[in-house]
PDB file of N, CA and C in Angstrom:
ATOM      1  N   UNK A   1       0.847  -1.146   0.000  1.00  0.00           N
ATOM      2  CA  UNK A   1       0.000   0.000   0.000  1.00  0.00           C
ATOM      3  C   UNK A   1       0.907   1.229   0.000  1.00  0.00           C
ATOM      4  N   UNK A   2       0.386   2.196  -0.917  1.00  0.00           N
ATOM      5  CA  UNK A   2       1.513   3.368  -1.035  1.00  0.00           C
ATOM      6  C   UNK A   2       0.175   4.587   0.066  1.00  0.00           C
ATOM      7  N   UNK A   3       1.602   4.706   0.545  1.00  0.00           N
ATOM      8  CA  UNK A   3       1.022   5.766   1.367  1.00  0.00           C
ATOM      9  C   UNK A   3       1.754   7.413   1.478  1.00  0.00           C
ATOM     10  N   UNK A   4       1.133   8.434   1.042  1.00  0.00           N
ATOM     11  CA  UNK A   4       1.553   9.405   1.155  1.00  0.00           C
ATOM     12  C   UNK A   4       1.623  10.803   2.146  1.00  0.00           C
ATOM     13  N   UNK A   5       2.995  11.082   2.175  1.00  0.00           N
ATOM     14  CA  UNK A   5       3.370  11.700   3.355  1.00  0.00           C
ATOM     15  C   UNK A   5       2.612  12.816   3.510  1.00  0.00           C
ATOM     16  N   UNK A   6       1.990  12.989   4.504  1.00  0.00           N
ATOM     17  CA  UNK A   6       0.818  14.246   5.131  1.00  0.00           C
ATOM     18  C   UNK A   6       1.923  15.394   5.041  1.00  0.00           C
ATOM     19  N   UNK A   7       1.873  16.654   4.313  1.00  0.00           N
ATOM     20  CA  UNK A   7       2.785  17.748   5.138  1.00  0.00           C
ATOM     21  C   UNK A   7       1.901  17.813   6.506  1.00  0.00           C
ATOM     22  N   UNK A   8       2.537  18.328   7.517  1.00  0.00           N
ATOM     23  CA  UNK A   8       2.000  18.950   8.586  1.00  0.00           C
ATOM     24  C   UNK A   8       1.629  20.437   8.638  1.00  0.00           C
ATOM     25  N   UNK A   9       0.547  20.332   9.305  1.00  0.00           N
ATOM     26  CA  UNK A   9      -0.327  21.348   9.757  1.00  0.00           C
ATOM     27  C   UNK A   9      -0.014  22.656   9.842  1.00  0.00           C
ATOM     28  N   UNK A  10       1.400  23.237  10.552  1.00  0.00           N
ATOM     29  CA  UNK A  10       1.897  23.995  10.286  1.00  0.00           C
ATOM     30  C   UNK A  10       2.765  24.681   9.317  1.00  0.00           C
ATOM     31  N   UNK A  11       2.985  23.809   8.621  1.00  0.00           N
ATOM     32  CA  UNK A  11       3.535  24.127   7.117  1.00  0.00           C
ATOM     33  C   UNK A  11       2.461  24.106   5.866  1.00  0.00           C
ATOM     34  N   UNK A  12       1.463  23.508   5.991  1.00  0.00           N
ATOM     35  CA  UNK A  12       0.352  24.190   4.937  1.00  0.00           C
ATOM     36  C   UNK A  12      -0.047  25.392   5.521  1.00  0.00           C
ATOM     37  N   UNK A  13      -0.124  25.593   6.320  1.00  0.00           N
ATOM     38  CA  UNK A  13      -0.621  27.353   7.309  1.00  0.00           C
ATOM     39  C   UNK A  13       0.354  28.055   6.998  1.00  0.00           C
ATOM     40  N   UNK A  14       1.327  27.811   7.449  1.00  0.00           N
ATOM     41  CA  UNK A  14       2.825  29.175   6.655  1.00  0.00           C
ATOM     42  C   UNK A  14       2.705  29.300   5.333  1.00  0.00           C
ATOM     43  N   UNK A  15       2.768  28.025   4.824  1.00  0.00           N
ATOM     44  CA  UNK A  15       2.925  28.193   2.873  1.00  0.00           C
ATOM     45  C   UNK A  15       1.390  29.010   2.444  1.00  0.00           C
ATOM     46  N   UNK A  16       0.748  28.308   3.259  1.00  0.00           N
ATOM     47  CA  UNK A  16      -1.026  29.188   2.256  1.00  0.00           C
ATOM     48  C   UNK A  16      -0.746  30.823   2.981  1.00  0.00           C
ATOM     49  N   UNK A  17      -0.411  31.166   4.138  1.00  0.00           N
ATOM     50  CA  UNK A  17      -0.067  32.237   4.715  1.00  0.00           C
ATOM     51  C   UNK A  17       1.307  33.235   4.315  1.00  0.00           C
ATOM     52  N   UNK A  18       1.911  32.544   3.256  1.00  0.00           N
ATOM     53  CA  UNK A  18       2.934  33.396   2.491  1.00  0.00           C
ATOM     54  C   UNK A  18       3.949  33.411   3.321  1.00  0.00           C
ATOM     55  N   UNK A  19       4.342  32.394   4.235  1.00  0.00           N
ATOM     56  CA  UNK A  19       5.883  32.433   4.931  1.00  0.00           C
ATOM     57  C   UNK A  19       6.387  31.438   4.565  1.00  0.00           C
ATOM     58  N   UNK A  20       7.749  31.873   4.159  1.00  0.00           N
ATOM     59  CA  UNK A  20       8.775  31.062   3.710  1.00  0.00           C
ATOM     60  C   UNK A  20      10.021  30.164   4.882  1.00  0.00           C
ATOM     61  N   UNK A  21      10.083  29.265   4.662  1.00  0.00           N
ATOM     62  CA  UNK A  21      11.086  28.785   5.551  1.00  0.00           C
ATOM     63  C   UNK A  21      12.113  29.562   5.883  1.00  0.00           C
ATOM     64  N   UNK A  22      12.559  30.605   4.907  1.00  0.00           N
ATOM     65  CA  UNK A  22      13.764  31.589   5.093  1.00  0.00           C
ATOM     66  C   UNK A  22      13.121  33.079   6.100  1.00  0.00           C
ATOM     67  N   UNK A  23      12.028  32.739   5.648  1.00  0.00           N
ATOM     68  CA  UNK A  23      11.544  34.319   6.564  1.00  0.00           C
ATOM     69  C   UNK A  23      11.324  33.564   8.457  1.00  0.00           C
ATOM     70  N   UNK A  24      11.038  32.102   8.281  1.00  0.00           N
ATOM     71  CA  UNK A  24      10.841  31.706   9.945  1.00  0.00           C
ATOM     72  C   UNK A  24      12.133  32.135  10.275  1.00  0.00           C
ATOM     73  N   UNK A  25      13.268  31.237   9.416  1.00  0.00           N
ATOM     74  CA  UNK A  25      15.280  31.462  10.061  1.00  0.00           C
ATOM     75  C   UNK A  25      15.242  32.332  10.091  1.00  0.00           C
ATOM     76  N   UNK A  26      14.836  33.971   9.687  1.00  0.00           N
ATOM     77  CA  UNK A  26      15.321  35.557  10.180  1.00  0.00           C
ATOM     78  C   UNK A  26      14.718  35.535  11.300  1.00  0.00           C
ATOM     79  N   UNK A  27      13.302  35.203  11.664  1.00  0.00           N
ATOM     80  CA  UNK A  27      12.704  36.056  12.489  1.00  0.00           C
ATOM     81  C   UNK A  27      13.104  36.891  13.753  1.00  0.00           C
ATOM     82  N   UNK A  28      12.686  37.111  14.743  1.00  0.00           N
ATOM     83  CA  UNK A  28      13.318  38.255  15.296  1.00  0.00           C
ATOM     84  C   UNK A  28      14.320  38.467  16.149  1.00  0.00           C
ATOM     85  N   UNK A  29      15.046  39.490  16.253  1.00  0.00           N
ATOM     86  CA  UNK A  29      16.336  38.954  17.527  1.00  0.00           C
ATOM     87  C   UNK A  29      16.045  38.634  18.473  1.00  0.00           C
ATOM     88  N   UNK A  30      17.168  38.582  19.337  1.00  0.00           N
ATOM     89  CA  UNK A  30      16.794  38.307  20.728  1.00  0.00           C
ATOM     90  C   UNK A  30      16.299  39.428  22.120  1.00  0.00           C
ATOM     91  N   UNK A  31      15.888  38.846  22.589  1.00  0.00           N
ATOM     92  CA  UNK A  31      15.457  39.894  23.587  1.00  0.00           C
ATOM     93  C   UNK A  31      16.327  40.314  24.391  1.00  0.00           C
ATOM     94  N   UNK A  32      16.457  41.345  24.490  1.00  0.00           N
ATOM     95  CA  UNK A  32      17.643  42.066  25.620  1.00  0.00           C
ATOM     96  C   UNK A  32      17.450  42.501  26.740  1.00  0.00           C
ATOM     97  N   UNK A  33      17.630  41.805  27.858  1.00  0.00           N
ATOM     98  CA  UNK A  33      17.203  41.491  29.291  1.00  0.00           C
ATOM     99  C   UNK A  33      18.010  42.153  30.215  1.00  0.00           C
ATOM    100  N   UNK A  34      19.225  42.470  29.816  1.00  0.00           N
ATOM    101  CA  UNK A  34      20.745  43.174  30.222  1.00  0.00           C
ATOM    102  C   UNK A  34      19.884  44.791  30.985  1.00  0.00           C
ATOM    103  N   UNK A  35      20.777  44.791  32.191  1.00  0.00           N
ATOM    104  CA  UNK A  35      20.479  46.132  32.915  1.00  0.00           C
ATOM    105  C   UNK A  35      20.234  47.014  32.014  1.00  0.00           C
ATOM    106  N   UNK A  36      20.131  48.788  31.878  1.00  0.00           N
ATOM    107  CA  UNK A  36      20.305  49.252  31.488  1.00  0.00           C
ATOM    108  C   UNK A  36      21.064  50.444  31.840  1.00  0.00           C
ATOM    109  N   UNK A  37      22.917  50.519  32.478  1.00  0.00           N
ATOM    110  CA  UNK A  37      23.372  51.150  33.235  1.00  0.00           C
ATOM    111  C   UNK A  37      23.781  52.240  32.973  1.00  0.00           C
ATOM    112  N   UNK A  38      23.529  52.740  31.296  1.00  0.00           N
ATOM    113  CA  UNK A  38      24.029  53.586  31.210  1.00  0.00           C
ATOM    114  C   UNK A  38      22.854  54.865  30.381  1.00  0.00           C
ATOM    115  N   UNK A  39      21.524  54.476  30.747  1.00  0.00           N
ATOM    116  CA  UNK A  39      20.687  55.706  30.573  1.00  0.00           C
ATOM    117  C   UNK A  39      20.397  56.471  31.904  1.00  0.00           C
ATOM    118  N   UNK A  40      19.894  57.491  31.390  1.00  0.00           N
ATOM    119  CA  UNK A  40      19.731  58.119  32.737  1.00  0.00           C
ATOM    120  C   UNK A  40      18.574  57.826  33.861  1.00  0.00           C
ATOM    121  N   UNK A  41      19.232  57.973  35.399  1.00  0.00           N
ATOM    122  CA  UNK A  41      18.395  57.221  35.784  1.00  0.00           C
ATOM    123  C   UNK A  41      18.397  57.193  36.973  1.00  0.00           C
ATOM    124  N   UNK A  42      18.127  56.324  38.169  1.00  0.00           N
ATOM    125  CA  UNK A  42      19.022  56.214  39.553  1.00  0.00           C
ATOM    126  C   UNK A  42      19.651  55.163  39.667  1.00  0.00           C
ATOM    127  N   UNK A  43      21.069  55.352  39.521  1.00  0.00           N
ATOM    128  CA  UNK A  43      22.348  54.410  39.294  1.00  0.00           C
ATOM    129  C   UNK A  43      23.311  55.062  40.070  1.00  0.00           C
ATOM    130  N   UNK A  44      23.663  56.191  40.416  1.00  0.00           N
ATOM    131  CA  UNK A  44      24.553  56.428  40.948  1.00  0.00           C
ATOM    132  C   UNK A  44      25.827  56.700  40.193  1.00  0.00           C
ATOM    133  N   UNK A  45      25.774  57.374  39.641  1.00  0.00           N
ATOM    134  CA  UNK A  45      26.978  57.352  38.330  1.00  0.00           C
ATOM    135  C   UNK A  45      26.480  58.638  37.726  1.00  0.00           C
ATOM    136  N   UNK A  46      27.551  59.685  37.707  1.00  0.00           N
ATOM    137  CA  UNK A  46      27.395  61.022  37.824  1.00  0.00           C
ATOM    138  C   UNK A  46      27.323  61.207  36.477  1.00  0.00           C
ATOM    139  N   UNK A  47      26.805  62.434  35.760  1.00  0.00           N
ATOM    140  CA  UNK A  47      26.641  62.721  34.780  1.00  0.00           C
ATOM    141  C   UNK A  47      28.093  63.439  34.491  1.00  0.00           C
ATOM    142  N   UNK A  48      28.869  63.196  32.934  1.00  0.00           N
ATOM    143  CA  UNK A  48      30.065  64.222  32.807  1.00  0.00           C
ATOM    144  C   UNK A  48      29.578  65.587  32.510  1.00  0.00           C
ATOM    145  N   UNK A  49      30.329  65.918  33.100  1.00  0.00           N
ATOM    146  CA  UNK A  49      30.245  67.251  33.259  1.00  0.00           C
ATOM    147  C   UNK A  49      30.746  67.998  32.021  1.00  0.00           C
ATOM    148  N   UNK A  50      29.938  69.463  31.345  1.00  0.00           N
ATOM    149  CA  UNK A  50      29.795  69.778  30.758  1.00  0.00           C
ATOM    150  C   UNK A  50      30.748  71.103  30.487  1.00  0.00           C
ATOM    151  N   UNK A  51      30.919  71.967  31.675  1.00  0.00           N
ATOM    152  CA  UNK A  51      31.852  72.868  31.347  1.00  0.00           C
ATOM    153  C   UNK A  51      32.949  73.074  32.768  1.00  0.00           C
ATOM    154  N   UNK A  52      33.778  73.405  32.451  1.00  0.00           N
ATOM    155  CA  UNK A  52      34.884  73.269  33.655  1.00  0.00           C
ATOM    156  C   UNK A  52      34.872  74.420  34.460  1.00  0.00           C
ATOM    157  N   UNK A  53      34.109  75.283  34.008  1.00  0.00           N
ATOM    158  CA  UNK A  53      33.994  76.591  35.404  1.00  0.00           C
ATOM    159  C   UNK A  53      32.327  77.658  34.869  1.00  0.00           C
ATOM    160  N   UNK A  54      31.602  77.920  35.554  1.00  0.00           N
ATOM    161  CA  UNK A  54      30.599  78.462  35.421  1.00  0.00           C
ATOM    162  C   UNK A  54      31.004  80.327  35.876  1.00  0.00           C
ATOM    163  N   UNK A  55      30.596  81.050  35.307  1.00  0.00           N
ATOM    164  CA  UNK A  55      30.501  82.609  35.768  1.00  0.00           C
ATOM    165  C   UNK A  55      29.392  83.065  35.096  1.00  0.00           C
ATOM    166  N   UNK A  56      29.131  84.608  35.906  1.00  0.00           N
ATOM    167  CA  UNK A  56      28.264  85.521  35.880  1.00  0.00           C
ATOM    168  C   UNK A  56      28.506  86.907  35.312  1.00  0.00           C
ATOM    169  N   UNK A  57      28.313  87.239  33.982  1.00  0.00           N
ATOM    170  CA  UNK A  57      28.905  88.166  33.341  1.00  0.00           C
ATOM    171  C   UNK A  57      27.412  89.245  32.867  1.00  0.00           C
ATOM    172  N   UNK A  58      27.914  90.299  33.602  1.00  0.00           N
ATOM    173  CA  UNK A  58      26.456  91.534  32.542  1.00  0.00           C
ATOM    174  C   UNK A  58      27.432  92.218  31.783  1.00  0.00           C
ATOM    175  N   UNK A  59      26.591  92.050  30.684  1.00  0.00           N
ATOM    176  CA  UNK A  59      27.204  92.952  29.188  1.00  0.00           C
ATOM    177  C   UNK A  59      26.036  93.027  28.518  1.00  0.00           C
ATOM    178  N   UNK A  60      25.208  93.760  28.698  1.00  0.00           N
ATOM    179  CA  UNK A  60      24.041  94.464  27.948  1.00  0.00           C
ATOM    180  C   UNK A  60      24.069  95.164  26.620  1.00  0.00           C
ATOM    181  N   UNK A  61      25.201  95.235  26.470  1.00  0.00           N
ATOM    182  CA  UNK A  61      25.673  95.901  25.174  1.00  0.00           C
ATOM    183  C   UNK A  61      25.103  94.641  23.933  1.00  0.00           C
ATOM    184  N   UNK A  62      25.949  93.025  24.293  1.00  0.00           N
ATOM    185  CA  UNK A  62      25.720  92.261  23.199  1.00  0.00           C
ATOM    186  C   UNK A  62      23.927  91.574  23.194  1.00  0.00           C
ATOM    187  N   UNK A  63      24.335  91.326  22.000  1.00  0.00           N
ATOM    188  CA  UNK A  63      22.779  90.970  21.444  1.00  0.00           C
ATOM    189  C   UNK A  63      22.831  90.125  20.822  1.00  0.00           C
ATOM    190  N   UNK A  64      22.015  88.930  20.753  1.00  0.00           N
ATOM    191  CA  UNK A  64      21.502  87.722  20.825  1.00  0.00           C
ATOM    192  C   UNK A  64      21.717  87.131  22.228  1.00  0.00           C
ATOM    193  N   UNK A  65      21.089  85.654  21.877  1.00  0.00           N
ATOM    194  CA  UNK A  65      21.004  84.554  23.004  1.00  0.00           C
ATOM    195  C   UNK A  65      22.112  84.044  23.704  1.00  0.00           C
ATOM    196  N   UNK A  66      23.241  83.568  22.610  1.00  0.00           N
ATOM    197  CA  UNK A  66      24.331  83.131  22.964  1.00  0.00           C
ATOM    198  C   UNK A  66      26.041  83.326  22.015  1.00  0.00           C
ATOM    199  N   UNK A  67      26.989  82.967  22.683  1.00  0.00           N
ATOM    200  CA  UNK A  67      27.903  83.494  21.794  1.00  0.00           C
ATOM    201  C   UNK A  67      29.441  82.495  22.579  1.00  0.00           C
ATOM    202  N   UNK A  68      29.881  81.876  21.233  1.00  0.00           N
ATOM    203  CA  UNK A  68      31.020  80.829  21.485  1.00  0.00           C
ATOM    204  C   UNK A  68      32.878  81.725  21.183  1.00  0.00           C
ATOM    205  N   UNK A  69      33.327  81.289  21.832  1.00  0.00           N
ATOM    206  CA  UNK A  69      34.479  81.967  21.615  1.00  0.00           C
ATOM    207  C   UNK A  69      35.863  81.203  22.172  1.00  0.00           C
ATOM    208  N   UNK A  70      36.880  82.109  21.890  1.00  0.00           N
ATOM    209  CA  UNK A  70      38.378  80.846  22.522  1.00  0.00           C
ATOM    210  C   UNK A  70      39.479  82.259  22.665  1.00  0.00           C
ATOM    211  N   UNK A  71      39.961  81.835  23.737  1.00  0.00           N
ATOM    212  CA  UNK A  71      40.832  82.779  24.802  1.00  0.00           C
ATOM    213  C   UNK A  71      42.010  82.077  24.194  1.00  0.00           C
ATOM    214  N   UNK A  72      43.171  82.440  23.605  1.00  0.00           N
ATOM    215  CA  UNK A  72      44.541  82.156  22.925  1.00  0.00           C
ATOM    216  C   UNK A  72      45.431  82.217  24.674  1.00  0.00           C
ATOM    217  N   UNK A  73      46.414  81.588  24.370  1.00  0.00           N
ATOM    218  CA  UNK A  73      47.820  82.159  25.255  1.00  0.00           C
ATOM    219  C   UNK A  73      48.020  83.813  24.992  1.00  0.00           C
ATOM    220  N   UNK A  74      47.820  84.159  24.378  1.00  0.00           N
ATOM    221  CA  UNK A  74      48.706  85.236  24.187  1.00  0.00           C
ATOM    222  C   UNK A  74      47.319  86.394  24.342  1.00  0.00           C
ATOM    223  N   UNK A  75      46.045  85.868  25.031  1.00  0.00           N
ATOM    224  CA  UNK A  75      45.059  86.861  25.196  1.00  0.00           C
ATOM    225  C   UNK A  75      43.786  87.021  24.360  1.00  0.00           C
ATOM    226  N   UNK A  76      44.067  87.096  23.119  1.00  0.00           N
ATOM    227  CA  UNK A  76      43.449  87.794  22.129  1.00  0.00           C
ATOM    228  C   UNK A  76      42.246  86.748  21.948  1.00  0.00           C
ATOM    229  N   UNK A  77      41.462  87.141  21.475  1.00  0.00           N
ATOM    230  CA  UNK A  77      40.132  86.217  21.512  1.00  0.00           C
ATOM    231  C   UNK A  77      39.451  85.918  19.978  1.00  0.00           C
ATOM    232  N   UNK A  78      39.130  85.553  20.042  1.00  0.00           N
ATOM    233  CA  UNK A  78      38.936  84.387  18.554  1.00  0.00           C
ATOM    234  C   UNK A  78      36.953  84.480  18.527  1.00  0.00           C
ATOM    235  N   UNK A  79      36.599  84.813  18.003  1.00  0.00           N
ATOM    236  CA  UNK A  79      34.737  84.516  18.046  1.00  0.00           C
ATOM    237  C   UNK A  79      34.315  83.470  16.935  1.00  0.00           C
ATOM    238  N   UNK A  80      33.540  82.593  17.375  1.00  0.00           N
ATOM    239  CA  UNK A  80      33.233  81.821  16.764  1.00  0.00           C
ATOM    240  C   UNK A  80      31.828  82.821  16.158  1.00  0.00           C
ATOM    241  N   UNK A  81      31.155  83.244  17.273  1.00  0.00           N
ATOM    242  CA  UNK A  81      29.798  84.379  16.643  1.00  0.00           C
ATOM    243  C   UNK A  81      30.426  85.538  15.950  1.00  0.00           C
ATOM    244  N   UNK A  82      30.098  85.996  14.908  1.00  0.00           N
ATOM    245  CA  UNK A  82      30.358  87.338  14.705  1.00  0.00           C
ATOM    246  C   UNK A  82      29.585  88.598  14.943  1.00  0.00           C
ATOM    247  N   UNK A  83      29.952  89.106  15.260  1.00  0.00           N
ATOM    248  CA  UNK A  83      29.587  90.687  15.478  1.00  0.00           C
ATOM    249  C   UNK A  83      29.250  91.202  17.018  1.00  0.00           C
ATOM    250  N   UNK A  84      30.485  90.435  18.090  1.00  0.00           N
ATOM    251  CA  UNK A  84      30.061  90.755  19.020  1.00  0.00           C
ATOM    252  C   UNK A  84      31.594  91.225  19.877  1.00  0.00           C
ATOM    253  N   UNK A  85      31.634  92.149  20.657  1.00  0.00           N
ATOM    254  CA  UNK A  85      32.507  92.115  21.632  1.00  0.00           C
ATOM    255  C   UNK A  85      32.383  91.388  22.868  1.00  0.00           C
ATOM    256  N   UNK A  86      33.476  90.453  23.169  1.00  0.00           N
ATOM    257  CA  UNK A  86      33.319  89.660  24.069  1.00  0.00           C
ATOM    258  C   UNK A  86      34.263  89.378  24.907  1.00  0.00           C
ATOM    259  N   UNK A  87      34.967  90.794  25.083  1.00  0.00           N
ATOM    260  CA  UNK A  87      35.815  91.359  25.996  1.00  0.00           C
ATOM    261  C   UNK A  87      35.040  91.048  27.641  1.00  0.00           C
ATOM    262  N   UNK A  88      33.744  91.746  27.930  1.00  0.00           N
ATOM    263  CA  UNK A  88      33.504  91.317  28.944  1.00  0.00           C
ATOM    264  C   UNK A  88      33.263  89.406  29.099  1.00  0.00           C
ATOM    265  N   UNK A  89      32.763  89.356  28.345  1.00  0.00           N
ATOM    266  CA  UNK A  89      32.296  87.748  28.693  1.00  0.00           C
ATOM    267  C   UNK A  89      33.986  87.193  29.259  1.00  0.00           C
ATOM    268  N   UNK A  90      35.378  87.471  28.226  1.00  0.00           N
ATOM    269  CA  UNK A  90      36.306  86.913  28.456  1.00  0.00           C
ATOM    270  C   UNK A  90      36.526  87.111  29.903  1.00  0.00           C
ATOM    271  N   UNK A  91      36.516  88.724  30.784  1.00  0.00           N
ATOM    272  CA  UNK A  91      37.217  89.144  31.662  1.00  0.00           C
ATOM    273  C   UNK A  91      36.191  88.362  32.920  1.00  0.00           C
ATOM    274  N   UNK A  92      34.897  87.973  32.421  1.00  0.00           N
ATOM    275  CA  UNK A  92      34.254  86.956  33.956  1.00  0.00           C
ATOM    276  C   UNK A  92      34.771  85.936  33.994  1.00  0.00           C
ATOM    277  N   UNK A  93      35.666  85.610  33.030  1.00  0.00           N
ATOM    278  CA  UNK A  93      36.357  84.027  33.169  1.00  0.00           C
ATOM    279  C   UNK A  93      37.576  84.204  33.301  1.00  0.00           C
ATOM    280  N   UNK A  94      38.017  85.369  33.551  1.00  0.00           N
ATOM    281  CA  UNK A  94      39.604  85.632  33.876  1.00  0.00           C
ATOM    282  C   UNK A  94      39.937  85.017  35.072  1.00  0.00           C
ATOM    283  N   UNK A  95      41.316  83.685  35.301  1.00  0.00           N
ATOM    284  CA  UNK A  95      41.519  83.557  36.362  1.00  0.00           C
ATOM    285  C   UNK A  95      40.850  82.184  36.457  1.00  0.00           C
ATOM    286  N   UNK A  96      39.431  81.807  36.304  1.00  0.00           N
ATOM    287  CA  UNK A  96      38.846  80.571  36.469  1.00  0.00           C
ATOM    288  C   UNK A  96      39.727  79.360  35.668  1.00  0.00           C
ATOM    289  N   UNK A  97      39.947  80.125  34.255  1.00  0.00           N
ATOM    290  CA  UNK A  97      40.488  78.484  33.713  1.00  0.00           C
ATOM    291  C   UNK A  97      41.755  79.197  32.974  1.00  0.00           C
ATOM    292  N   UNK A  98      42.536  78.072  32.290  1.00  0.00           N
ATOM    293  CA  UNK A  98      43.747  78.374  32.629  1.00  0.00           C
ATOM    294  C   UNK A  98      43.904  78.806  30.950  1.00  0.00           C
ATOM    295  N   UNK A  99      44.515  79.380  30.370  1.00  0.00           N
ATOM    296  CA  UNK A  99      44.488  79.657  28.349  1.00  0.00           C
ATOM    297  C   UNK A  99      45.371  78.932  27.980  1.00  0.00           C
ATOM    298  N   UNK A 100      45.010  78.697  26.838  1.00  0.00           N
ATOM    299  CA  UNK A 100      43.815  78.692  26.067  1.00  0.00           C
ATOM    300  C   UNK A 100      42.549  78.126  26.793  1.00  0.00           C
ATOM    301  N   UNK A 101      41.442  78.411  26.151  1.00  0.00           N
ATOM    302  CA  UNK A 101      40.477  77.852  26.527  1.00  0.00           C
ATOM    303  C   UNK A 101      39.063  78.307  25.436  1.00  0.00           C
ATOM    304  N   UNK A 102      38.096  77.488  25.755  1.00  0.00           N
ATOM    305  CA  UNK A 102      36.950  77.836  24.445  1.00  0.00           C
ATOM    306  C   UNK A 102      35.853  77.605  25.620  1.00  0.00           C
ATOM    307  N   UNK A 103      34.589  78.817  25.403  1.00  0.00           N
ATOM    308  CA  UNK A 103      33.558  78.966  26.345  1.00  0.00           C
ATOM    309  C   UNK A 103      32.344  79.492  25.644  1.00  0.00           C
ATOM    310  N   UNK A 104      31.612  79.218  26.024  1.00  0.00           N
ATOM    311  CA  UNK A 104      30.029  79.160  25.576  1.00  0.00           C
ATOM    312  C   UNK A 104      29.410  80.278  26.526  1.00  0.00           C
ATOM    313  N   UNK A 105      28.829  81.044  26.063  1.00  0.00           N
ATOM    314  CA  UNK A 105      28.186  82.160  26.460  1.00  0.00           C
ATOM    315  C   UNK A 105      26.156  81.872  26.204  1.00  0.00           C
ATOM    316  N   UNK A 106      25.642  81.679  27.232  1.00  0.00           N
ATOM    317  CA  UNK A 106      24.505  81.402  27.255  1.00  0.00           C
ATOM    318  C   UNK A 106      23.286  82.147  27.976  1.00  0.00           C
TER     319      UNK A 106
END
């Protein structure tokens, strides 16, 4: 008696359902169960720090929001913004950090 092999149940359901044996082998990665120690959070693990000395400078004169710049050895100041004097901004950071140096005005 010839008898012929049944596919199984789940393989006429994938094939009439348009999945291929190659699309089951991709399917999805693995799940990632691992702490997560390095978003922010309560961990205990300090945030790096962003600028190496904070000051308080009034200069009402300049205009806009903010203004980037870099203090040389030899003094003279470099603007990344143009069109601003930033003589005072330099002289609130006189002394705090050591020159060269590059500071953000905010």
């Amino acid at each position: 008696m010839f008898r012929r092999k049944r596919e199984p149940l789940h393989e006429q359901l994938a094939r009439e359902g348009g999945i291929t044996p190659a699309d089951q082998a991709a399917g999805p990665g693995p799940l990632d169960t691992g702490p997560r120690w390095g978003e922010v959070g309560i961990h205990g693990i300090h945030r790096p720090r962003e600028w190496d000395a904070v000051s308080i400078a009034e200069a009402p004169e300049l205009s806009g929001t903010e203004a980037r710049f870099v203090v040389l050895v030899d003094g003279s100041i470099l603007a990344e913004t143009d069109g601003l004097e930033l003589e005072p901004l330099a002289a609130a950071l006189e002394g705090s950090l050591e020159v060269p140096y590059r500071a953000e005005a905010v």
